[in-house]
Structure formats: structure tokens, C-alpha cells
N, C-alpha and C. Protein backbone atom coordinates (compact mmCIF):
# COMPACT_ATOMS: atom_id res chain seq x y z
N UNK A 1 -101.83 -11.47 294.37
CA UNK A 1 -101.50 -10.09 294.08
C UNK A 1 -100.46 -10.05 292.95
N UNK A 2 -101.01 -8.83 291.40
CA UNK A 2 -99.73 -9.48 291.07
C UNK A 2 -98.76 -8.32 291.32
N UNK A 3 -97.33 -9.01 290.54
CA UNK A 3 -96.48 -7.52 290.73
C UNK A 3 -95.64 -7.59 289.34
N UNK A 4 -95.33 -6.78 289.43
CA UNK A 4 -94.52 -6.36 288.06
C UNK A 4 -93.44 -5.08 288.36
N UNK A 5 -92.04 -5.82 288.01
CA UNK A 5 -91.02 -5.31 289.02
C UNK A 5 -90.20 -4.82 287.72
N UNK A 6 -89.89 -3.75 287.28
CA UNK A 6 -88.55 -3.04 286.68
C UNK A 6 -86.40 -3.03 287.19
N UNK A 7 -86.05 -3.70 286.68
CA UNK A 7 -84.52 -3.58 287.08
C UNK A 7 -83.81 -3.09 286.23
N UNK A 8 -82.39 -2.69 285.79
CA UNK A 8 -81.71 -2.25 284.99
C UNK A 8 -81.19 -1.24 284.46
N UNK A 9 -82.31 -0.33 284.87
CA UNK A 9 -82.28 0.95 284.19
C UNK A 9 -80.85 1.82 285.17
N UNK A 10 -80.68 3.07 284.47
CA UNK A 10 -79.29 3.46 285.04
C UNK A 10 -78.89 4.86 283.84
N UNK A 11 -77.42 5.19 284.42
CA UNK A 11 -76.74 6.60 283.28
C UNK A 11 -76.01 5.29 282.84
N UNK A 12 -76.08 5.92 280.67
CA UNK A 12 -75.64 5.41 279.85
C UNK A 12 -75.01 6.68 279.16
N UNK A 13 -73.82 6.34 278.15
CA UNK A 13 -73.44 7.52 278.10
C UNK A 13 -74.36 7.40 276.14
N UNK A 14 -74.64 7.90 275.12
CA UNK A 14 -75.07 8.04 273.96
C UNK A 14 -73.72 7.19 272.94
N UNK A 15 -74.82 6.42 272.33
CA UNK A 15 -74.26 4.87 271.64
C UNK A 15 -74.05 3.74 272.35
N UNK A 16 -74.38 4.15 273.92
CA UNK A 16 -73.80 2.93 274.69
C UNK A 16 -75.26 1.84 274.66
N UNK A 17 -75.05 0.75 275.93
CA UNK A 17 -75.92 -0.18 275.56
C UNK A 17 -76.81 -0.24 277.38
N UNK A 18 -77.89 -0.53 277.22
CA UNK A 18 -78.52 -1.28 278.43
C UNK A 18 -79.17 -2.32 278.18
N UNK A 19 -79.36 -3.22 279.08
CA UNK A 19 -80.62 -4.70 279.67
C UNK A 19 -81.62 -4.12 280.41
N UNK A 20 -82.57 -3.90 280.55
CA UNK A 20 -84.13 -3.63 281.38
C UNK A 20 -84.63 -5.41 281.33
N UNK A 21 -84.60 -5.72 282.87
CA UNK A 21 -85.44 -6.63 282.86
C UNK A 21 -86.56 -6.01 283.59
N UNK A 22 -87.54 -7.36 283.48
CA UNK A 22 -89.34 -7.41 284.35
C UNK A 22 -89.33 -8.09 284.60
N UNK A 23 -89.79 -8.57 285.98
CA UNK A 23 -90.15 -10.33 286.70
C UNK A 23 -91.49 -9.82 287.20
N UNK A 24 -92.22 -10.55 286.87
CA UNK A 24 -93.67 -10.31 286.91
C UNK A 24 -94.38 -11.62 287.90
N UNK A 25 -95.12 -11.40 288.79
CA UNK A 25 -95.27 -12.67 289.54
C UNK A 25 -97.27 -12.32 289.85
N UNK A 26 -97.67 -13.43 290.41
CA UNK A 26 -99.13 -13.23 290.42
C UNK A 26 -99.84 -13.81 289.08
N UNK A 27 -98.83 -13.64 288.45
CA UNK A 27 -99.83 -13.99 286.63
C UNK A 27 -99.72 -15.18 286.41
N UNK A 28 -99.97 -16.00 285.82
CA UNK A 28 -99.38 -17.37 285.07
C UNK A 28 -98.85 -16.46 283.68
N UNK A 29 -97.20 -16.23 284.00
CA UNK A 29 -96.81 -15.59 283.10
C UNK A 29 -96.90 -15.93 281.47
N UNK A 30 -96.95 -16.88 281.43
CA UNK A 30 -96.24 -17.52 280.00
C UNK A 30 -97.68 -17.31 278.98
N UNK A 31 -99.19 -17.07 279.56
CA UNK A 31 -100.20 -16.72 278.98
C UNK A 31 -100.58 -15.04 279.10
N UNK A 32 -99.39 -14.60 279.69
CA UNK A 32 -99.60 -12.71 278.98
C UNK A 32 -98.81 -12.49 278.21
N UNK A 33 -98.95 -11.39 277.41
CA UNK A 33 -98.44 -10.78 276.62
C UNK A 33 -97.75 -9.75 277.25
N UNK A 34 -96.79 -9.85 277.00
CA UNK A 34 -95.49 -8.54 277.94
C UNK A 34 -95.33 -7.34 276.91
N UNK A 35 -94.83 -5.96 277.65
CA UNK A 35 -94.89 -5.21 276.94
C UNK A 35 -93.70 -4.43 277.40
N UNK A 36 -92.92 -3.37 276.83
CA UNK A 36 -92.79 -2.06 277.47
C UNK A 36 -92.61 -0.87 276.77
N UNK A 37 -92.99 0.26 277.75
CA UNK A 37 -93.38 1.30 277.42
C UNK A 37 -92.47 2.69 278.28
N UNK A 38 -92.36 3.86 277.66
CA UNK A 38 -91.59 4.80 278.55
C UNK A 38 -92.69 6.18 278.16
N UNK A 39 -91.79 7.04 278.87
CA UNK A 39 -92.21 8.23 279.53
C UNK A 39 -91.13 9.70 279.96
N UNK A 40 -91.07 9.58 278.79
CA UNK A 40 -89.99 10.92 278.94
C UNK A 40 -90.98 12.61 279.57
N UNK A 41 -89.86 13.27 280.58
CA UNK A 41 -90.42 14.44 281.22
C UNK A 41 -91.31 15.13 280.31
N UNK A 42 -92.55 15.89 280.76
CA UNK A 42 -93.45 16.75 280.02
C UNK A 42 -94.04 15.79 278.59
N UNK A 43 -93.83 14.66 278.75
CA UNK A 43 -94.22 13.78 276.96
C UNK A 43 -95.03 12.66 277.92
N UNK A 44 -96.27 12.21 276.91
CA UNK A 44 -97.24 11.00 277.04
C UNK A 44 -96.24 9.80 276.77
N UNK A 45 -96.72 8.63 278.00
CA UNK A 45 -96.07 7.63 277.79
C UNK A 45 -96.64 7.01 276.68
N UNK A 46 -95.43 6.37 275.81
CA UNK A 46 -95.39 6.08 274.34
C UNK A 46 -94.76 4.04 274.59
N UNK A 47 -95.66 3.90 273.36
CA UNK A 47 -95.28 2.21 273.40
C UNK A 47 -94.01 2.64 272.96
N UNK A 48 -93.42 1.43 273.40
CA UNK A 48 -91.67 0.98 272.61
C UNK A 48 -92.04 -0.65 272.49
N UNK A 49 -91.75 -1.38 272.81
CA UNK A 49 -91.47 -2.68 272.27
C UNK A 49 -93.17 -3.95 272.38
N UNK A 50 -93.45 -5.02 272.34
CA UNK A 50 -93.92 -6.15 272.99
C UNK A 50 -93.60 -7.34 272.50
N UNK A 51 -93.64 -8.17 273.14
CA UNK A 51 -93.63 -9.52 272.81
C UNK A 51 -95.17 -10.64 273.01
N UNK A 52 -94.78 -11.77 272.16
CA UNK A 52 -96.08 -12.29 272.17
C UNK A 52 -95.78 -13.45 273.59
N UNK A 53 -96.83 -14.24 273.43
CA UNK A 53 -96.79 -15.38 274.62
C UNK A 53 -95.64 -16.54 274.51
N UNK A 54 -95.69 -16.73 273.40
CA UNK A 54 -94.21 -17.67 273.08
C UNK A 54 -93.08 -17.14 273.46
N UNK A 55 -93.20 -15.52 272.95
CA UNK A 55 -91.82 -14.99 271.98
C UNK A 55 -91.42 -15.01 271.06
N UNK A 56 -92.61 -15.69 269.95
CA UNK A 56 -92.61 -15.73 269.08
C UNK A 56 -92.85 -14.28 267.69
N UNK A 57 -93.90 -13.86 268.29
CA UNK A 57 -93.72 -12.55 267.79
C UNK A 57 -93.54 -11.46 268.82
N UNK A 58 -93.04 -10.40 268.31
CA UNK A 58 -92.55 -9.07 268.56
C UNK A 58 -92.93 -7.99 267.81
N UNK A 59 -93.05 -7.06 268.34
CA UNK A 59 -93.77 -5.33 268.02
C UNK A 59 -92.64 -4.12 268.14
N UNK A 60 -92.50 -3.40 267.60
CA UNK A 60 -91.27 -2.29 268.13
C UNK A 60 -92.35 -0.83 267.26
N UNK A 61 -91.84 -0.04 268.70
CA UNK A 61 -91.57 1.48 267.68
C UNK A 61 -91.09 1.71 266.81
N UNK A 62 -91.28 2.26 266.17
CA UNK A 62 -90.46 2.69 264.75
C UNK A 62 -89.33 3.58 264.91
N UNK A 63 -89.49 4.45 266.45
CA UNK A 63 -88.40 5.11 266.65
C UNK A 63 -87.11 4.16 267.89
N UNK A 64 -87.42 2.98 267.80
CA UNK A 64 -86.30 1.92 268.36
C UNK A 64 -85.90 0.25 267.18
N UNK A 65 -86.88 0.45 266.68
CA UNK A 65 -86.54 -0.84 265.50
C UNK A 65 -84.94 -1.13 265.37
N UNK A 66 -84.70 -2.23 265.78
CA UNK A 66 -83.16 -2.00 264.71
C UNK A 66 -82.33 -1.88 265.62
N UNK A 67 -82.62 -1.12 266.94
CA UNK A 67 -81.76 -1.17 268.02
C UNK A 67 -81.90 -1.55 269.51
N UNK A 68 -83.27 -1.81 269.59
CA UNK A 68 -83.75 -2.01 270.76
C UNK A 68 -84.17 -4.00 270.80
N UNK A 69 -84.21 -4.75 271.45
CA UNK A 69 -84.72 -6.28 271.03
C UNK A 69 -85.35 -6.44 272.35
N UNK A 70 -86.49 -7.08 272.11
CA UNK A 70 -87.33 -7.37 273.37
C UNK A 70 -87.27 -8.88 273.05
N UNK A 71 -87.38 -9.65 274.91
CA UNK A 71 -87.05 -11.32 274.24
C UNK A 71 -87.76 -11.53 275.78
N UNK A 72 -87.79 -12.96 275.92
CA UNK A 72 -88.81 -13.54 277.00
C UNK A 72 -88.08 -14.48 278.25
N UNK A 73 -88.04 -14.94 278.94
CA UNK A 73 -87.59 -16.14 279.70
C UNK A 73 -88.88 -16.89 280.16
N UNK A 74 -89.62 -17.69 279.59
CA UNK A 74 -90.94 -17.83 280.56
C UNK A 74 -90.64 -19.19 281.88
N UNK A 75 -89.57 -19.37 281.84
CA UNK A 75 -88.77 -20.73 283.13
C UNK A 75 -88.87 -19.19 284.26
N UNK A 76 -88.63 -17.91 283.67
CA UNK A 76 -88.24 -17.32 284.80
C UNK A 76 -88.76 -15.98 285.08
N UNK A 77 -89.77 -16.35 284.47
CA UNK A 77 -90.89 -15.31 284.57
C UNK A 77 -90.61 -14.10 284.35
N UNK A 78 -89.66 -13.54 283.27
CA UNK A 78 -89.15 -12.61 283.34
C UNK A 78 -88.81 -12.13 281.53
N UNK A 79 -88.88 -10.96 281.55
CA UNK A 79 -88.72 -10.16 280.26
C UNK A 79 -87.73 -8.68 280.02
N UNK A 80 -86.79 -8.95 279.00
CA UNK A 80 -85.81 -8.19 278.82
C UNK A 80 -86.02 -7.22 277.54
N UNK A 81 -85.67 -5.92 277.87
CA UNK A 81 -85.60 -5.32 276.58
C UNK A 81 -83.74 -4.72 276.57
N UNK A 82 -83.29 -5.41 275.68
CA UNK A 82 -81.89 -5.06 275.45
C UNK A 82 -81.95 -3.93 274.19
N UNK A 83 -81.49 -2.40 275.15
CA UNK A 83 -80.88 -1.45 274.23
C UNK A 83 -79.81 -1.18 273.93
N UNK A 84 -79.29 -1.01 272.91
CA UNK A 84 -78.46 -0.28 272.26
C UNK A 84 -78.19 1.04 271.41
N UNK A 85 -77.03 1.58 270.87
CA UNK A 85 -76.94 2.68 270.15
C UNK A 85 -77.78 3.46 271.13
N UNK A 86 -77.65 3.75 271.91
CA UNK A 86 -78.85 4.45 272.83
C UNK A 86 -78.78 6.55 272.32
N UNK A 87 -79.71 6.74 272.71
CA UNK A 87 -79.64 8.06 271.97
C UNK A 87 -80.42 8.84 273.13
N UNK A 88 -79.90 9.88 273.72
CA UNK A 88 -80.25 10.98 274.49
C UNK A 88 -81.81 11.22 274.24
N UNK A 89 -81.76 11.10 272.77
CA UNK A 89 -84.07 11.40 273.51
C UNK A 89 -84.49 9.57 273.82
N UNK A 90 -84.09 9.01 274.18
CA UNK A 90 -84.66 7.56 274.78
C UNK A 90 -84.36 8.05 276.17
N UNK A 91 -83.92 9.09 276.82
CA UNK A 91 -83.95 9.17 278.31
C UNK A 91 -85.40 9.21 278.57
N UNK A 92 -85.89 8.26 279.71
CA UNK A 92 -87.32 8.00 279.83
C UNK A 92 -87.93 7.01 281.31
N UNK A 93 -88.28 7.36 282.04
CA UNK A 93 -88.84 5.93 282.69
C UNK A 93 -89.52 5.26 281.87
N UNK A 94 -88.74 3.97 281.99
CA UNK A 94 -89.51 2.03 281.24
C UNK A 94 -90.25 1.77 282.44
N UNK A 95 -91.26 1.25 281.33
CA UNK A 95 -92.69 0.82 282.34
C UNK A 95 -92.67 -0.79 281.80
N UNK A 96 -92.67 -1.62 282.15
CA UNK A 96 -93.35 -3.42 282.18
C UNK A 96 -94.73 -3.34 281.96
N UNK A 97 -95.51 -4.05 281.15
CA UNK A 97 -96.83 -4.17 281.24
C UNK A 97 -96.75 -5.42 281.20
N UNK A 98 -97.98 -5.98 281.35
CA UNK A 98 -98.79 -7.31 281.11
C UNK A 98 -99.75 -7.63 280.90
N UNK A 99 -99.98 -8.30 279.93
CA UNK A 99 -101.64 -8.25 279.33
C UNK A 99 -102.20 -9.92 278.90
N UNK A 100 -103.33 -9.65 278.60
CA UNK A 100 -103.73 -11.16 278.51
C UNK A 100 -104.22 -11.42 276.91
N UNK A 101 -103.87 -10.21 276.21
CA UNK A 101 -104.45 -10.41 274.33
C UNK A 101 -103.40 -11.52 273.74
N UNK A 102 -103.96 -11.60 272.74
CA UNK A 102 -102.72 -12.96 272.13
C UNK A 102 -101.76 -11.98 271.32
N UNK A 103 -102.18 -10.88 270.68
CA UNK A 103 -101.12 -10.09 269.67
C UNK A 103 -100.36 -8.95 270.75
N UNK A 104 -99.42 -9.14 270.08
CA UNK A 104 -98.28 -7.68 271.29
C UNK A 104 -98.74 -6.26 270.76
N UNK A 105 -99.70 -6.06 270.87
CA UNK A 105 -100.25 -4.77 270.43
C UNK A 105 -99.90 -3.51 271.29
N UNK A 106 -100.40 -2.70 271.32
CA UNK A 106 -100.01 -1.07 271.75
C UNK A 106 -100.98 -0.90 272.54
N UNK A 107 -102.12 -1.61 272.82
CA UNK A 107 -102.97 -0.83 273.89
C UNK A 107 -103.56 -2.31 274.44
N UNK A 108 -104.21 -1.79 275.55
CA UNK A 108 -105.06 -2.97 276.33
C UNK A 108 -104.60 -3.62 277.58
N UNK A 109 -102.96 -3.40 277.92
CA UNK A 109 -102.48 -3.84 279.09
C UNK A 109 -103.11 -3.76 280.07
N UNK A 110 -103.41 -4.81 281.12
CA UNK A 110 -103.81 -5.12 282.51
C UNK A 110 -103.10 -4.55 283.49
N UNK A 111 -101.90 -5.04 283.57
CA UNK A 111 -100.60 -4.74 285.23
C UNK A 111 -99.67 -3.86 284.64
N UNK A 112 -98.84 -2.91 285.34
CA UNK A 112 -98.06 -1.87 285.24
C UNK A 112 -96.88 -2.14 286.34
N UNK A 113 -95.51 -1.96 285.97
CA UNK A 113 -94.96 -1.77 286.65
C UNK A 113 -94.83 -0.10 287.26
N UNK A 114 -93.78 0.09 288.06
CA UNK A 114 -93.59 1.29 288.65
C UNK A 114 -92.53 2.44 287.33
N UNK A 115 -91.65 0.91 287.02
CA UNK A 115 -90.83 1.75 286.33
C UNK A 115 -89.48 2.04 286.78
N UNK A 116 -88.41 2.18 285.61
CA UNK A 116 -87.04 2.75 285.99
C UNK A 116 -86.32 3.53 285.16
N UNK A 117 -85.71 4.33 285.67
CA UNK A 117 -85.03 5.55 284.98
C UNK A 117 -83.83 5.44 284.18
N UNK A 118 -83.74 5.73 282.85
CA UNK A 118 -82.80 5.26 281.93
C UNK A 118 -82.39 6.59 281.70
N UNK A 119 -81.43 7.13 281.70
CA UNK A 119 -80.81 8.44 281.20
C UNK A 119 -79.52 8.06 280.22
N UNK A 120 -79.76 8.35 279.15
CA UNK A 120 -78.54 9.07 278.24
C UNK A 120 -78.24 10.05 278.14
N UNK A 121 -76.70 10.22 278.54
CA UNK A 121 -75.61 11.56 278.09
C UNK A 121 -75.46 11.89 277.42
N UNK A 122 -75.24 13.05 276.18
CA UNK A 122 -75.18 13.38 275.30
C UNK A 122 -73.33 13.53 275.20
């Protein structure tokens, strides 16, 4: 069975910083492609970051580039997206994906996490 578990999320106040991890189990992690994605109230969930199977390559929104870094642990089956400069419209549930393509692309994910709630203060 697999699972795909969200931690981190929390109130940040605007410019401040968060860690979102994913521990993903069931998969032979180190051959998916990790992703994540959010979901702000009344708005379609929108890609934000992925990473490739190494960690070698990486994907970003254009509206997080520059401040957001997605990175891998594959000893620990687990994937971080470290934000910063955080900005009041990034309030959103982060979603974990996992996929089995070789490029960190924007669509095609397999497993979903549940998700966790990131709020910035203005």
C-alpha cells in the first residue's frame, strides 16, 4: 500500500520561512519522481516545484523560482520543499506527489498525499 505523508506545514508570518517534508513509503522511492503541488481556497490546484530521481534535476513555478528549493533524501525516503520570503498568496494546502516519469514535469503523477496547510500573515 503506498502512502504519501505531508509534515511541516503551519502559520508563517509574510517574508518568513518554512520546510514541508514527504515520506512516501510503498514505492521503491528513489525510482519516482517527487513532486509538489498546492491549492489555495476557490483556485485549481497548481504545480509548484519537482524533482527528478537523483535530484539531479528540478522544475519550479515561475511564481516560486528563486525562493522556494525542492531537494531529495532517497536513504530516507523523503522530500523537502524549503520556503522562503513567503508571501500571503502562497497560503495553500501542499500536496506530495509521486510519479514514475524520468522528467519532473507538471502532469502525470501516480500517488497523492492528503496534504498540509501553510498560511501566511500579511
Amino acid at each position: 500500500q503506498v502512502q504519501v505523508v505531508e509534515s511541516g506545514g503551519g502559520l508563517v508570518q509574510a517574508g518568513g520561512s518554512l520546510r514541508l517534508s514527504c515520506a512516501a513509503s510503498g514505492i521503491i522511492f528513489s525510482t519516482n519522481t517527487m513532486g509538489w503541488y498546492r491549492q489555495a481556497p476557490g483556485k485549481q490546484r497548481e504545480f509548484v516545484a519537482a524533482i527528478s530521481r537523483s535530484g539531479s534535476i528540478t522544475n519550479y513555478a515561475d511564481s516560486v523560482k528563486g525562493r522556494f528549493t525542492i531537494s531529495r533524501d532517497n536513504a530516507k525516503n523523503t522530500v523537502f520543499l524549503q520556503m522562503s520570503s513567503l508571501k500571503p498568496e502562497d497560503t495553500a494546502v501542499y500536496y506530495c506527489t509521486a510519479g514514475s516519469m524520468l522528467y519532473p514535469g507538471r502532469t502525470g503523477y501516480d500517488y497523492w498525499g492528503q496534504g498540509t496547510q501553510v498560511t501566511v500573515s500579511s
